[in-house]
Protein backbone atom coordinates (compact mmCIF):
# COMPACT_ATOMS: atom_id res chain seq x y z
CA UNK A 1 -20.11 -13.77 28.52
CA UNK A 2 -21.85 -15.68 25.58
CA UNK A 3 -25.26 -14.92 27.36
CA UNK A 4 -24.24 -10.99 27.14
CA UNK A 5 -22.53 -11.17 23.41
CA UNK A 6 -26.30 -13.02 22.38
CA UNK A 7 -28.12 -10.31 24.13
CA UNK A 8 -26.17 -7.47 22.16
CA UNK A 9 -26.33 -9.51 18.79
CA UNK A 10 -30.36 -9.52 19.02
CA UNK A 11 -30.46 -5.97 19.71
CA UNK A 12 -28.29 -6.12 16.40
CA UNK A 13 -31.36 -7.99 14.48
CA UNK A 14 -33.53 -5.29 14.38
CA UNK A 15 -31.43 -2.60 12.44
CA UNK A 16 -31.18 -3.09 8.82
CA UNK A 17 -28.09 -2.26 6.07
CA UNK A 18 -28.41 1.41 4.48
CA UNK A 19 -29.23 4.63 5.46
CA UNK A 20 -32.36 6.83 5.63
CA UNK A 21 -32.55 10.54 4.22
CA UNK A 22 -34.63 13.36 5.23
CA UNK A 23 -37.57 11.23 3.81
CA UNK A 24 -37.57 8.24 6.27
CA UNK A 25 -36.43 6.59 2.70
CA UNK A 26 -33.29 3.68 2.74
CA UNK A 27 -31.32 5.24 0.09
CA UNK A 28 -30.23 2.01 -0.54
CA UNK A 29 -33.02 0.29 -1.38
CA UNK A 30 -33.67 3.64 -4.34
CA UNK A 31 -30.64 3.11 -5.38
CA UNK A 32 -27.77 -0.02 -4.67
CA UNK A 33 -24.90 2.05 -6.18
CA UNK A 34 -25.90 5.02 -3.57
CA UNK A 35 -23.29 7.61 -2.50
CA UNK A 36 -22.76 9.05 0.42
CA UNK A 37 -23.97 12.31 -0.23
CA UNK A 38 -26.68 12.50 2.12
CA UNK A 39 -24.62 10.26 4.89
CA UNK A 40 -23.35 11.59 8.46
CA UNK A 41 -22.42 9.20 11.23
CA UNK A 42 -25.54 8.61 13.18
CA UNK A 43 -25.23 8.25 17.25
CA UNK A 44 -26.51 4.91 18.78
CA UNK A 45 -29.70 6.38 20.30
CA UNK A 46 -30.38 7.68 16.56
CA UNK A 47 -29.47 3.95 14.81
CA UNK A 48 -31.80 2.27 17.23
CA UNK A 49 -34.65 4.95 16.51
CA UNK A 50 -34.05 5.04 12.45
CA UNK A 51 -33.12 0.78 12.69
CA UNK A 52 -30.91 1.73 9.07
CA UNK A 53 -27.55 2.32 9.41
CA UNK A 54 -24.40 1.09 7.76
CA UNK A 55 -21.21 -0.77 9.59
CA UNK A 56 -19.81 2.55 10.75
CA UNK A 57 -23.41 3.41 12.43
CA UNK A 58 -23.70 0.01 13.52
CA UNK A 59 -20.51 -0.39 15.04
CA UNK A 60 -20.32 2.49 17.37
CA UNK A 61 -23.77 1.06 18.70
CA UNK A 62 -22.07 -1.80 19.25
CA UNK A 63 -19.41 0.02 20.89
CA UNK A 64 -22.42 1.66 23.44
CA UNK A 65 -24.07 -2.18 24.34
CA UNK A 66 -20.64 -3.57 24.85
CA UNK A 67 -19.42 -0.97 27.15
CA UNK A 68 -22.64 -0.90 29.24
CA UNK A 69 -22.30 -4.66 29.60
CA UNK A 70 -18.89 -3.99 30.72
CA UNK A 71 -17.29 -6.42 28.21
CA UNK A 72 -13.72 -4.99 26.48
CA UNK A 73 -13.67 -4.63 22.93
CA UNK A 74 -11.90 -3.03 20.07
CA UNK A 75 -12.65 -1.42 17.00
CA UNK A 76 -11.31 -1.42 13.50
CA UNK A 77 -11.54 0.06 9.72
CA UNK A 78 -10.74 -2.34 7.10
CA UNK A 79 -10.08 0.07 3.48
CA UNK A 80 -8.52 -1.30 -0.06
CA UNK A 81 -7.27 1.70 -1.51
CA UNK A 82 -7.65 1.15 -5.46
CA UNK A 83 -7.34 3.95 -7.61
CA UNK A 84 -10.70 6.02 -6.84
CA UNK A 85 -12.18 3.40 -5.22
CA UNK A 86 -12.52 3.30 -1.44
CA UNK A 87 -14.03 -0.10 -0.28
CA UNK A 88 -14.37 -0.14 3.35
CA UNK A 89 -15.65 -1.43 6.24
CA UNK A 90 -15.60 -1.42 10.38
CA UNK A 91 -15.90 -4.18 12.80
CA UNK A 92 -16.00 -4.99 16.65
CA UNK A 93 -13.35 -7.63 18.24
CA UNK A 94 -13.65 -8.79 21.59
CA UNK A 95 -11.42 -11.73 23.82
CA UNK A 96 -13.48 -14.33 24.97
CA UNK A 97 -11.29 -16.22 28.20
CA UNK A 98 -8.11 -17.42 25.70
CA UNK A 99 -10.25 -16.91 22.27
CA UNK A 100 -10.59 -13.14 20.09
CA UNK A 101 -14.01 -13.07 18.53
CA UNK A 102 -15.07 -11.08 15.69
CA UNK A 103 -18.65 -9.79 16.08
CA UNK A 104 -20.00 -8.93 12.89
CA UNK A 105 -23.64 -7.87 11.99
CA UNK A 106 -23.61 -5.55 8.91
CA UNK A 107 -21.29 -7.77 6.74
CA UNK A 108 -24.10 -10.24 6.09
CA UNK A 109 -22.35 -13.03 4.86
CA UNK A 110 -20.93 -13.47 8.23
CA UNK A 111 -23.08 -12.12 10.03
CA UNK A 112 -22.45 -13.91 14.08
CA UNK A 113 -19.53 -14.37 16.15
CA UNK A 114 -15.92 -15.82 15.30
CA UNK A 115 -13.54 -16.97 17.31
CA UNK A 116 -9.70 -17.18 16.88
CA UNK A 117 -6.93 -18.58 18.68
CA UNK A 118 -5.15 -15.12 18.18
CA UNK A 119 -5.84 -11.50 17.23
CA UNK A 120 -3.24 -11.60 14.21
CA UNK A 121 -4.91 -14.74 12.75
CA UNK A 122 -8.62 -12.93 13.22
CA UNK A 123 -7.31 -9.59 11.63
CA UNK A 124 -5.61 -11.74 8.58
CA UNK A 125 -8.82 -14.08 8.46
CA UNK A 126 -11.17 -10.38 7.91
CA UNK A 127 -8.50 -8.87 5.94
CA UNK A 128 -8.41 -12.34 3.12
CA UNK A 129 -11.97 -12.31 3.41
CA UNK A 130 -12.68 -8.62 2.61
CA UNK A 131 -10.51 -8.63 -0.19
CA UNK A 132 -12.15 -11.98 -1.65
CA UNK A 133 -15.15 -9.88 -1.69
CA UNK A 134 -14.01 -6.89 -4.38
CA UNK A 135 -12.88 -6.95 -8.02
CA UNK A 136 -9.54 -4.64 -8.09
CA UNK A 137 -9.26 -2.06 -10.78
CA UNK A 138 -5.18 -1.86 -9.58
CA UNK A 139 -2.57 -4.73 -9.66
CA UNK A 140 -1.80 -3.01 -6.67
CA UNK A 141 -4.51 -2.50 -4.37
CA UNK A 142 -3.32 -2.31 -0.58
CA UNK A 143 -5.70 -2.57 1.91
CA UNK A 144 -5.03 -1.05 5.57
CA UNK A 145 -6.62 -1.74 8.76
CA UNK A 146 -6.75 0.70 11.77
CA UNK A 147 -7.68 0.58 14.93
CA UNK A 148 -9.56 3.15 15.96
CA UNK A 149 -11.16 4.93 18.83
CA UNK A 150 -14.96 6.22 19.33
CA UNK A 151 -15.29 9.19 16.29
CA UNK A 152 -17.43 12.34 16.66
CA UNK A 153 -20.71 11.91 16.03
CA UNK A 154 -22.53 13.32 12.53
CA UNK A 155 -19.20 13.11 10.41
CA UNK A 156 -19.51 13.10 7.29
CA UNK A 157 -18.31 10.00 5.45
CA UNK A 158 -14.79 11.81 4.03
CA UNK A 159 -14.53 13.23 7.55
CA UNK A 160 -15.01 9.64 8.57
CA UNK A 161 -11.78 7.96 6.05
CA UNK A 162 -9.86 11.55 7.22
CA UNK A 163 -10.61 10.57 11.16
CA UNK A 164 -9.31 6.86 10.66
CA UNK A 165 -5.77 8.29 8.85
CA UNK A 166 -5.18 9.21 12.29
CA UNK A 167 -5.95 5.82 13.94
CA UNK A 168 -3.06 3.10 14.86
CA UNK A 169 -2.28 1.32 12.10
CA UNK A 170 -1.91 -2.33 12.24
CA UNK A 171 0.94 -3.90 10.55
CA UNK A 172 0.35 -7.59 9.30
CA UNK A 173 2.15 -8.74 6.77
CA UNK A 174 5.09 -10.86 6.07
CA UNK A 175 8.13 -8.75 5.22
CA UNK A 176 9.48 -8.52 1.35
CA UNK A 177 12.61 -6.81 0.91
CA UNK A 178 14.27 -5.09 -1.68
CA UNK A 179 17.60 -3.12 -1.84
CA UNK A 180 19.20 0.15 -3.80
CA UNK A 181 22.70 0.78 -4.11
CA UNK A 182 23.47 4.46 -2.70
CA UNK A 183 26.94 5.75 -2.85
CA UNK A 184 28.65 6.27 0.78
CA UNK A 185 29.29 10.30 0.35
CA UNK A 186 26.05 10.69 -0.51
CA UNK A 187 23.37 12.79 1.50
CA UNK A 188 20.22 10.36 1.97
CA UNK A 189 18.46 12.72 3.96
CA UNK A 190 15.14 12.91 3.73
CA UNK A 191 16.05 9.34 1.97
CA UNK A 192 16.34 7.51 -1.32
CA UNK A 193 15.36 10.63 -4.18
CA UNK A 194 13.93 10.05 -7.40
CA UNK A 195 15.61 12.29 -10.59
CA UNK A 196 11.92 14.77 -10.63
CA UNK A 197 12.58 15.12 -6.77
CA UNK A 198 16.00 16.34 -8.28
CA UNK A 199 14.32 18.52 -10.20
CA UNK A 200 11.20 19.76 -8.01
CA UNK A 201 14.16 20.66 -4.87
CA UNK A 202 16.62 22.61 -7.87
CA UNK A 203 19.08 20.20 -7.03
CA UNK A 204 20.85 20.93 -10.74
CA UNK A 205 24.14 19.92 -9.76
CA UNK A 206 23.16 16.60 -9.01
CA UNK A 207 20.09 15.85 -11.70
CA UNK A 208 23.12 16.67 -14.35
CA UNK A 209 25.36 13.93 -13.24
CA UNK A 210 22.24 11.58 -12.91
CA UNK A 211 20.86 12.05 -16.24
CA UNK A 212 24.42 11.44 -18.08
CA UNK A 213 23.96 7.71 -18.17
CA UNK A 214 20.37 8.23 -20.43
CA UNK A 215 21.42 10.82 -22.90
CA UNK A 216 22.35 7.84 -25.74
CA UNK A 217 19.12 5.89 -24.96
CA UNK A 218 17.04 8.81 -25.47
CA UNK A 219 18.58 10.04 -28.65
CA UNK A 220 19.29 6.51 -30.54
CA UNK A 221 18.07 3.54 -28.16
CA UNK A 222 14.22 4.67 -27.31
CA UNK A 223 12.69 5.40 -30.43
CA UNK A 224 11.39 9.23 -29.16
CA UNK A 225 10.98 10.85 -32.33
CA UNK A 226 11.62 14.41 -31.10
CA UNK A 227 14.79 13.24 -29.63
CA UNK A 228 16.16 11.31 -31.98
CA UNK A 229 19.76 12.07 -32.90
CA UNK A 230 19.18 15.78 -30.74
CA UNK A 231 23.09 17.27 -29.95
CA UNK A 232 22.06 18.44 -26.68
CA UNK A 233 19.26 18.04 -24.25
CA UNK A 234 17.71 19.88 -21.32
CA UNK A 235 16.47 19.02 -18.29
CA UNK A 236 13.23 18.90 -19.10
CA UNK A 237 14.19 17.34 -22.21
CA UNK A 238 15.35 14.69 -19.70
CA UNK A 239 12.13 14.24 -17.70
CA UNK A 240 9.85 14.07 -21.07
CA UNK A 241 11.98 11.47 -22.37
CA UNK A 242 11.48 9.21 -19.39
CA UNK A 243 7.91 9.47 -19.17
CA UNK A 244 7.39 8.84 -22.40
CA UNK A 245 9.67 6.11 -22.37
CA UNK A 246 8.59 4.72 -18.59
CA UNK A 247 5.32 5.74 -18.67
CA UNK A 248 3.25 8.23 -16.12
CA UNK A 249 5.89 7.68 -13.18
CA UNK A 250 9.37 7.70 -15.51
CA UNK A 251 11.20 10.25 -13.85
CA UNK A 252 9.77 9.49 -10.37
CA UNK A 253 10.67 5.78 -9.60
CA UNK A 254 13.39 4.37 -7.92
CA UNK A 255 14.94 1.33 -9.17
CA UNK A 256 15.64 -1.78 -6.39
CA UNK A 257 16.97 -5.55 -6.49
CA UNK A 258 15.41 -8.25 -4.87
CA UNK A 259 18.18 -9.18 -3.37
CA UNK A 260 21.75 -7.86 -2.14
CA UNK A 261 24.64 -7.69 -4.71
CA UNK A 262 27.51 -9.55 -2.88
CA UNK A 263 31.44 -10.20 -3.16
CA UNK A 264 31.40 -13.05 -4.72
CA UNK A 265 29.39 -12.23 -7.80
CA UNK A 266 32.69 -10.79 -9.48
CA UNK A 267 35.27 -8.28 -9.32
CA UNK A 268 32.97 -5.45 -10.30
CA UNK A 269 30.93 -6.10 -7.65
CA UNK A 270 34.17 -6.39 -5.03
CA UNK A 271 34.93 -2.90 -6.43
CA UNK A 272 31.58 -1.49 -5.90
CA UNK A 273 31.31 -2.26 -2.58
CA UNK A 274 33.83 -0.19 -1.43
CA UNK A 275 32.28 3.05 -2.75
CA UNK A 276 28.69 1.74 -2.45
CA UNK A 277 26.23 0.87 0.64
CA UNK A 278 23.09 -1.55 0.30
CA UNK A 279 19.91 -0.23 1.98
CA UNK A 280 16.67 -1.93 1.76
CA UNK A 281 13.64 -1.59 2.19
CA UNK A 282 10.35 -3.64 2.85
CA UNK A 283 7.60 -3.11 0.17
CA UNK A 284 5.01 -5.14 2.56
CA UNK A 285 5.26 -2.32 5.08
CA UNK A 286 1.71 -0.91 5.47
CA UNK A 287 3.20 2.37 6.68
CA UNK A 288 5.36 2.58 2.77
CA UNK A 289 2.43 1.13 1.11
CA UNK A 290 0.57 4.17 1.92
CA UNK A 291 3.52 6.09 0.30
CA UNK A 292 3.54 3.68 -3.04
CA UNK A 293 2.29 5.61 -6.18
CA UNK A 294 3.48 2.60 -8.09
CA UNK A 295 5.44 -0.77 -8.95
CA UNK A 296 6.45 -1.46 -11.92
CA UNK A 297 8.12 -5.53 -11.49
CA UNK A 298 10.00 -5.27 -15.15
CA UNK A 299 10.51 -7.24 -17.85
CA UNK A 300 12.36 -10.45 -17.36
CA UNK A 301 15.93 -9.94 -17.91
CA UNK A 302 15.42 -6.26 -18.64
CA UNK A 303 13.61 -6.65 -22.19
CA UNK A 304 10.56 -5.83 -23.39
CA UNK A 305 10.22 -8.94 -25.69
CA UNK A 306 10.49 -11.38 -22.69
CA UNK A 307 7.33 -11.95 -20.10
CA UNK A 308 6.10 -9.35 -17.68
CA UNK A 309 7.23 -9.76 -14.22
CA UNK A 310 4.41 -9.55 -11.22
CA UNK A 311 5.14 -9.73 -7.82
CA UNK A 312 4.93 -13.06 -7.39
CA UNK A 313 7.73 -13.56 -9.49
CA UNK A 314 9.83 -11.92 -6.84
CA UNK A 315 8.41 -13.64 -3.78
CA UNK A 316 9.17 -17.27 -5.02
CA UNK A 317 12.39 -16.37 -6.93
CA UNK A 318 15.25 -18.10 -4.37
CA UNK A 319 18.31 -15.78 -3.83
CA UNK A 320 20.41 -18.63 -6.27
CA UNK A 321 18.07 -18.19 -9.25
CA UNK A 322 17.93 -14.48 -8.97
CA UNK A 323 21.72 -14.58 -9.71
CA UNK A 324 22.24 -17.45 -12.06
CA UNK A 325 22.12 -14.92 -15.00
CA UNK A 326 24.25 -12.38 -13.39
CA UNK A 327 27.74 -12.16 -16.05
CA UNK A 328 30.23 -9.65 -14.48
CA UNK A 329 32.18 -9.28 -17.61
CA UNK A 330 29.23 -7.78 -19.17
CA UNK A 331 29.73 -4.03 -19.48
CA UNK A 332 26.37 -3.52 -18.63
CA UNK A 333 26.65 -6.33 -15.34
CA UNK A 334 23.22 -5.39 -13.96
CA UNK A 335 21.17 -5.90 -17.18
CA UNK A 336 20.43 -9.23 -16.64
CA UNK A 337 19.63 -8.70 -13.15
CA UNK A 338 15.52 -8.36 -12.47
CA UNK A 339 14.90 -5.47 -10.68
CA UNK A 340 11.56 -3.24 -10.09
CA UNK A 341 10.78 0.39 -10.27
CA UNK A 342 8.71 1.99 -7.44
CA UNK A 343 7.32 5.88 -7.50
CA UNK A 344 6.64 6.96 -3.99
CA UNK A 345 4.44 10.04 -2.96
CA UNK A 346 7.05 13.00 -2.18
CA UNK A 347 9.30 11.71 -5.27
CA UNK A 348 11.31 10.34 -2.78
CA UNK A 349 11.33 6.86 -0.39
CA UNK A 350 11.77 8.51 2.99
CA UNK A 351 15.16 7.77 5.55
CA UNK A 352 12.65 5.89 7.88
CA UNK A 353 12.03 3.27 5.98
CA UNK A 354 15.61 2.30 4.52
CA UNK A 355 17.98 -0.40 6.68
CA UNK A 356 21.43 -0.57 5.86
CA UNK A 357 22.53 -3.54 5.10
CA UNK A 358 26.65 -5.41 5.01
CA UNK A 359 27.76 -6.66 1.69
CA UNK A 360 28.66 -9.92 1.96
């Protein structure tokens, strides 16, 4: 096997990083910040003839010498989506008797062959080191991998990220849950709905009822000069308000705890539960994350004058500490409970992802 893998790798040697236009020039050697314009996926036999090509190119040749040498393989698409920003890359993984070994030849830095004891802690290794490599623009950067099968040849490089939102998504990460309070007559098909999905779908009835609870913020608590002290507001009215007041995503997220409300916090909270269901949902889910517009993590304690919250906050906060603050004879019980705001693509987190969950 090793004598095969070497004999593929020095095949590897002789193609260089970039890609050549119509001129036989390596665009990026004119320019490093080159796009991708001028690229289309190039077919081994063309690779080996140009010797340029990038880890896409490069990777379905390595998909040709590893198939002729009869050695099983698979390959995947590492992508950080982060804002307009697309870093990507592809690599080759093959199993070695009881080790998975990453081949790599375009990603310089490690360039050669590394072995794992498992395919999960060879896809996490890539994934930490990929991200090590890039400076995020976003708090909030998710990056993906796929697996993914051979793709047509000549493809442009947006027909290329298209092809591999088709691929099997791998799902690696550690679960982090959160959970919304839904009422039990309530329809949550397609699943938890934001007050502009309200809005977008005409469902009047039930935006009106929503809304109630921010009329006296808007007109005396939030500072909104065009609202202040106004008798009567629209809908609209309503949606302005909470994207000026929110931000960008006001009317579109969807608030969630970190952790389930249960019995024993209070009477309130005895009462609720018998009109109320918990569902959660887990914010680590690749699939969701691809569905995430946003997360805002709050304010600690729900004001503005305290520290920001991040999401590490929320990872290391134990179930005790989340609830040491909680005062059920406060008319407003869940203000001092930490909780973060999430806009999802759609306006609305979809049924599939939500878990019911007991009270306890």
């Amino acid at each position: 096997m090793d004598n095969k893998v070497n004999e593929i790798m020095n095949i590897m040697e002789n193609i260089t990083y970039g890609f050549k236009n119509k001129n036989g020039d390596n665009i990026l050697d004119i320019d490093p910040d080159w796009n991708f314009d001028e690229y289309y996926l190039q077919t081994p036999d063309e690779l080996l003839r140009k010797k340029c090509g990038v880890c896409f190119d490069q990777v379905e040749l390595e998909r040709k010498l590893f198939k002729n040498k009869n050695i099983d393989f698979k390959t995947y698409f590492i992508c950080t989506y982060d804002g307009d920003m697309l870093p990507s890359h592809t690599f080759l993984v093959y199993q070695d008797k009881d080790k998975y070994c990453w081949f790599e030849h375009s990603w310089g830095r490690y360039r050669g062959i590394h072995k794992y004891n498992t395919n999960l802690e060879l896809l996490l290794d890539v994934k930490d080191k990929f991200r090590s490599e890039h400076t995020y623009v976003s708090g909030e950067a998710y990056t993906f991998i796929h697996e993914y099968s051979k793709p047509k040849s000549h493809i442009s490089c947006t027909e290329f990220y298209r092809y591999m939102e088709t691929q099997k998504l791998i799902k690696l990460n550690s679960p982090l849950y959160f959970y919304h309070l839904v009422n039990k007559d309530a329809n949550i098909n397609p699943g938890l709905i934001s007050l502009q999905y309200m809005y977008n779908k005409k469902m009047y009835d039930l935006f009106d009822k929503s809304v109630l609870k921010y009329k006296e913020r808007i007109i005396n608590d939030w500072n909104i000069n065009k609202y202040k002290g106004k008798e009567s507001l629209s809908r609209e009215d309503y949606i302005d308000a909470l994207n000026i007041f929110r931000g960008h995503h006001g009317s579109n997220y969807i608030y969630f705890f970190r952790y389930p409300l249960y019995k024993k916090l209070g009477s309130k909270i005895n009462e609720l539960s018998k009109y109320k269901d918990i569902y959660r949902i887990n914010i680590n889910d690749e699939e969701l994350q691809k569905r995430i517009l946003d997360i805002f993590y709050g304010f600690d304690m729900s004001n503005s004058d305290n520290k920001m919250l991040d999401k590490k906050y929320y990872e290391n906060v134990t179930k005790n500490e989340y609830f040491s603050n909680y005062d059920d004879n406060e008319e407003m019980n869940f203000s001092k409970l930490n909780h973060i705001a999430i806009s999802f693509s759609g306006c609305y987190c979809p049924k599939k992802f939500l878990e019911k969950v007991d009270f306890e």
